[in-house]
C-alpha atoms as a PDB file:
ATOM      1  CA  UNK A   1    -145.424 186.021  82.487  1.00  0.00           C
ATOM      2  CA  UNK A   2    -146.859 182.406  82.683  1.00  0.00           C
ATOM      3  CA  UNK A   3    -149.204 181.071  80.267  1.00  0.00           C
ATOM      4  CA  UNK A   4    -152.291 181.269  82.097  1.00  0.00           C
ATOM      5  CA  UNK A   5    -151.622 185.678  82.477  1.00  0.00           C
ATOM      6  CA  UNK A   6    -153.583 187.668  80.331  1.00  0.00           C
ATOM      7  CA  UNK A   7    -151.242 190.707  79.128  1.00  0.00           C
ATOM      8  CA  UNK A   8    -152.964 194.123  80.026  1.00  0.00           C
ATOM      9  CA  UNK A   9    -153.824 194.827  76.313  1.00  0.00           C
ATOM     10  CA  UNK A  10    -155.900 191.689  76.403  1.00  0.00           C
ATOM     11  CA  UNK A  11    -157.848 192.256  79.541  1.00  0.00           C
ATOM     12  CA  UNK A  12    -158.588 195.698  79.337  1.00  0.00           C
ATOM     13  CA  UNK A  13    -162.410 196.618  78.157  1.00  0.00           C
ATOM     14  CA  UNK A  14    -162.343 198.307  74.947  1.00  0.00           C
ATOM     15  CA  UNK A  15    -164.406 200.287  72.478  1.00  0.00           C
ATOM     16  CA  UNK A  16    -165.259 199.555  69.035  1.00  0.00           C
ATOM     17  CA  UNK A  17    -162.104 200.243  66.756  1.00  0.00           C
ATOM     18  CA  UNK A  18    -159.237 200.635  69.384  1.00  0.00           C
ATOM     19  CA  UNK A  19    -155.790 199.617  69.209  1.00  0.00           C
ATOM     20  CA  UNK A  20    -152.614 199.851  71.465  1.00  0.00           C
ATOM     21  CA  UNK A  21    -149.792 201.716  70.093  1.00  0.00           C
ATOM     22  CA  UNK A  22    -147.779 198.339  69.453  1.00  0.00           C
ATOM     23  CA  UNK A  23    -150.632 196.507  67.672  1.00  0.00           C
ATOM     24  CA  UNK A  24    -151.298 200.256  65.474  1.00  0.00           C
ATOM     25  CA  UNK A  25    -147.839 200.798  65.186  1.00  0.00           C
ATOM     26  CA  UNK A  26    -147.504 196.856  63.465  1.00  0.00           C
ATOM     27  CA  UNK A  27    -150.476 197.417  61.541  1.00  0.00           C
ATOM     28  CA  UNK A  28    -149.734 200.360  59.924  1.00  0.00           C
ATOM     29  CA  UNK A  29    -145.710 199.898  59.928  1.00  0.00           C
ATOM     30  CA  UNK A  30    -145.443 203.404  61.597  1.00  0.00           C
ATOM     31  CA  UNK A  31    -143.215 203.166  64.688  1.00  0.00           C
ATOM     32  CA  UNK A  32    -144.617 203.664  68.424  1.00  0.00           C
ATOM     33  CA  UNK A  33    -142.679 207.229  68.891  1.00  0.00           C
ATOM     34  CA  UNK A  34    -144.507 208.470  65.688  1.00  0.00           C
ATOM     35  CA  UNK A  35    -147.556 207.397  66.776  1.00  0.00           C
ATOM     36  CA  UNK A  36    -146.849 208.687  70.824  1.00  0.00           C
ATOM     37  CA  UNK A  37    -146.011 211.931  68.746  1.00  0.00           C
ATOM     38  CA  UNK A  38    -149.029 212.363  66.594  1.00  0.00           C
ATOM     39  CA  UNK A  39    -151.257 211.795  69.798  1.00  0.00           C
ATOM     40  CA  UNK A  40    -149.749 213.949  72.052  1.00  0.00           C
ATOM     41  CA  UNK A  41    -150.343 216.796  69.172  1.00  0.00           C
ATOM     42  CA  UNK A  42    -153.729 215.519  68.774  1.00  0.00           C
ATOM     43  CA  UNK A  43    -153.609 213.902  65.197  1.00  0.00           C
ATOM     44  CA  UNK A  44    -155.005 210.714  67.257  1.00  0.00           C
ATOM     45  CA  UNK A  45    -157.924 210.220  69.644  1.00  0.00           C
ATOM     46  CA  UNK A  46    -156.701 208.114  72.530  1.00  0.00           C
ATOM     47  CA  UNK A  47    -157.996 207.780  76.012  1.00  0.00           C
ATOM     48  CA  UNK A  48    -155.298 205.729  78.972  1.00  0.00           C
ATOM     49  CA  UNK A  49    -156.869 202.651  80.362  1.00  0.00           C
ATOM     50  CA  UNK A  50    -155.715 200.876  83.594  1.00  0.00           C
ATOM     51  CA  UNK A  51    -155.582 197.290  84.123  1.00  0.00           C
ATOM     52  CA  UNK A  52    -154.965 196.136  87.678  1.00  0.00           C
ATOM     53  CA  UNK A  53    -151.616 198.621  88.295  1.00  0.00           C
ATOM     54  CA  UNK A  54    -150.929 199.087  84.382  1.00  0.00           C
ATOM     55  CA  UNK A  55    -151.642 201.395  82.291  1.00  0.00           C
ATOM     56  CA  UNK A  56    -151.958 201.869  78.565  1.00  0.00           C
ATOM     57  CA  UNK A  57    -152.766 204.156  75.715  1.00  0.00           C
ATOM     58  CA  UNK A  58    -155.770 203.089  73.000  1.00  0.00           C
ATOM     59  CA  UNK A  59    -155.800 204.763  70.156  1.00  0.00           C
ATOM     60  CA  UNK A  60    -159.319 204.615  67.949  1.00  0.00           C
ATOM     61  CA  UNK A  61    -158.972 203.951  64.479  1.00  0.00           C
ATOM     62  CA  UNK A  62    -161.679 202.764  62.309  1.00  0.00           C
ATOM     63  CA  UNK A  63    -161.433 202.174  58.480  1.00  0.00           C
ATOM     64  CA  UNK A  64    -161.377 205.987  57.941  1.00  0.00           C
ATOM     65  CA  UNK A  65    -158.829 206.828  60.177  1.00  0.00           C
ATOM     66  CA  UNK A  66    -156.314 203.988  58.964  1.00  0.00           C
ATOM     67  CA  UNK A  67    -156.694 205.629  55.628  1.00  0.00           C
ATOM     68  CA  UNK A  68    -155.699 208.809  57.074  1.00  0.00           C
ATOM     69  CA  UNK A  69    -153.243 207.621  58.936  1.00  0.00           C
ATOM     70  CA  UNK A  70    -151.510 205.983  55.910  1.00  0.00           C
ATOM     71  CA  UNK A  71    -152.119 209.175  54.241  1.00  0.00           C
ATOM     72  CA  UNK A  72    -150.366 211.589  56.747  1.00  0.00           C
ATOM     73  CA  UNK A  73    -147.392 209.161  56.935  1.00  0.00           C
ATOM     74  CA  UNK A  74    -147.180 209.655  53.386  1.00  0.00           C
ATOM     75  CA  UNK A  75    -147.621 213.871  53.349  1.00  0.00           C
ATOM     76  CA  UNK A  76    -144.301 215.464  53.210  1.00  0.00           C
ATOM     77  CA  UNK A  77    -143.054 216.998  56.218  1.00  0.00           C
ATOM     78  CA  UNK A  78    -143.920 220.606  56.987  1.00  0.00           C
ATOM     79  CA  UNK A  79    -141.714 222.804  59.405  1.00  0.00           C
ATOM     80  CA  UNK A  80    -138.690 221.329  58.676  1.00  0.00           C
ATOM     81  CA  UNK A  81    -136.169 222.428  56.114  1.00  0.00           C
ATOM     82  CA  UNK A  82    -133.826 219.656  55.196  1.00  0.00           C
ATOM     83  CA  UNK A  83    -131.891 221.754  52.814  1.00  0.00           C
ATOM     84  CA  UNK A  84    -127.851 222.331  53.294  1.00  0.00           C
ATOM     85  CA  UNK A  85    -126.149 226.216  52.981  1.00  0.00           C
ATOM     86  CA  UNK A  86    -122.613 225.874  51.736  1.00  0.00           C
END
């Protein structure tokens, strides 16, 4: 991409408060699949915005929701069961 080409995260219109999953994902120091996960089970409003013939997720997260987000990274697990039978 030459110098003078806008990436599609920088030309796209956007809301108040969204982020791309990279530029979340760096803020937050959750990785992208995390992230992808907790939208696709809801735990994330998103809408998918095109930009010429790309596409990409935004995620909306204002102060409140960061804190959340930090939050649930931090709440153990549920569903799993981690413990060995001998």
């Amino acid at each position: 991409m030459g110098p003078d080409r806008l990436r599609p995260s920088q030309q796209v219109k956007r809301q108040p408060n969204e982020w791309t999953l990279s530029e979340l994902s760096r803020h937050l120091g959750i990785s992208q699949p995390t992230l992808y996960a907790w939208m696709k089970q809801g735990k994330l409003t998103s809408r998918r915005a095109r930009v010429s013939n790309h596409s990409l997720w935004l995620i909306h997260a204002d102060g409140n929701e960061i804190q959340r987000l930090k939050d649930l990274r931090k709440a153990p697990k549920t569903g799993t069961n981690h413990t060995r039978v001998p």
